[in-house]
Protein backbone atom coordinates (compact mmCIF):
# COMPACT_ATOMS: atom_id res chain seq x y z
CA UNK A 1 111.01 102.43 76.81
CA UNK A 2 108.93 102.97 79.68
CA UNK A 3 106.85 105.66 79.14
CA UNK A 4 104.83 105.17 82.29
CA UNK A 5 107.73 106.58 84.53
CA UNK A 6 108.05 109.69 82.25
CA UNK A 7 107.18 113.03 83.76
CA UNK A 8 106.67 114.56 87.34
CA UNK A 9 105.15 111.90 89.81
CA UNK A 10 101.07 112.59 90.77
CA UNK A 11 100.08 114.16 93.73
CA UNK A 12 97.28 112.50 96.11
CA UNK A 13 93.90 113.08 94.74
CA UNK A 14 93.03 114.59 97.62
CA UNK A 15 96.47 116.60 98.60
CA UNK A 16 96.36 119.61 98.45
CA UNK A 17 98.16 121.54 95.21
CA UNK A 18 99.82 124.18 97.15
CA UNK A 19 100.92 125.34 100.85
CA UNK A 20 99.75 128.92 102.16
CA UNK A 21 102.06 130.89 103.06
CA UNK A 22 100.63 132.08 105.69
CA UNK A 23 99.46 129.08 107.23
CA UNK A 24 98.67 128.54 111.21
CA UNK A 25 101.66 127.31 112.67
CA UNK A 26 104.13 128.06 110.18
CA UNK A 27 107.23 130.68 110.60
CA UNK A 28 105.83 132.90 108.42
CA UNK A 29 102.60 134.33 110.16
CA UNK A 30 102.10 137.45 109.44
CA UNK A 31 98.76 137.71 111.76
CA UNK A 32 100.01 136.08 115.10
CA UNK A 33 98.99 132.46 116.53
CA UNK A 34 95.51 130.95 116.62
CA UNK A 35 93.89 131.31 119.57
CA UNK A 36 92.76 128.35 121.88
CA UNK A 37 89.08 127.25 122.10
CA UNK A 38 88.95 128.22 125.52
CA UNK A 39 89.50 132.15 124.77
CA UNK A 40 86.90 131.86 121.64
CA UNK A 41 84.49 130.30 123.69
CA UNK A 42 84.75 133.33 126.72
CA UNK A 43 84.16 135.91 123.80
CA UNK A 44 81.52 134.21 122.71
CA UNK A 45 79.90 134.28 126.17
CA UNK A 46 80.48 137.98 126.98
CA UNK A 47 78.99 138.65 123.86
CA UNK A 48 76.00 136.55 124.34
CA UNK A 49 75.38 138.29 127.51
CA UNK A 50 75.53 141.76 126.48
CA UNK A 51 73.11 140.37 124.10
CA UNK A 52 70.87 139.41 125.77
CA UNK A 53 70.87 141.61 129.16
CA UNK A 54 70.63 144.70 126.27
């Protein structure tokens, strides 16, 4: 008998064990879409400004 070929098959070592469920890009986000660098990196600006000005 081949016992080698007994039992579920391994994963990856390095896959992951599990899928969120809420993960970007899926159907099921709950929380909307990520947003593009573009937007984070005008935020980040504004803020910086009113930072710095007081």
């Amino acid at each position: 008998m081949d016992y080698k070929a007994a039992g579920a098959p391994k994963m990856g070592k390095k896959a992951p064990k599990h899928e969120e469920h809420n993960a970007h890009g899926s159907g099921k986000k709950p929380f909307g879409a990520r947003e593009d660098k573009a937007a984070l990196l005008a935020r980040m600006k504004k803020a910086a400004a009113e930072k710095k000005k007081g």
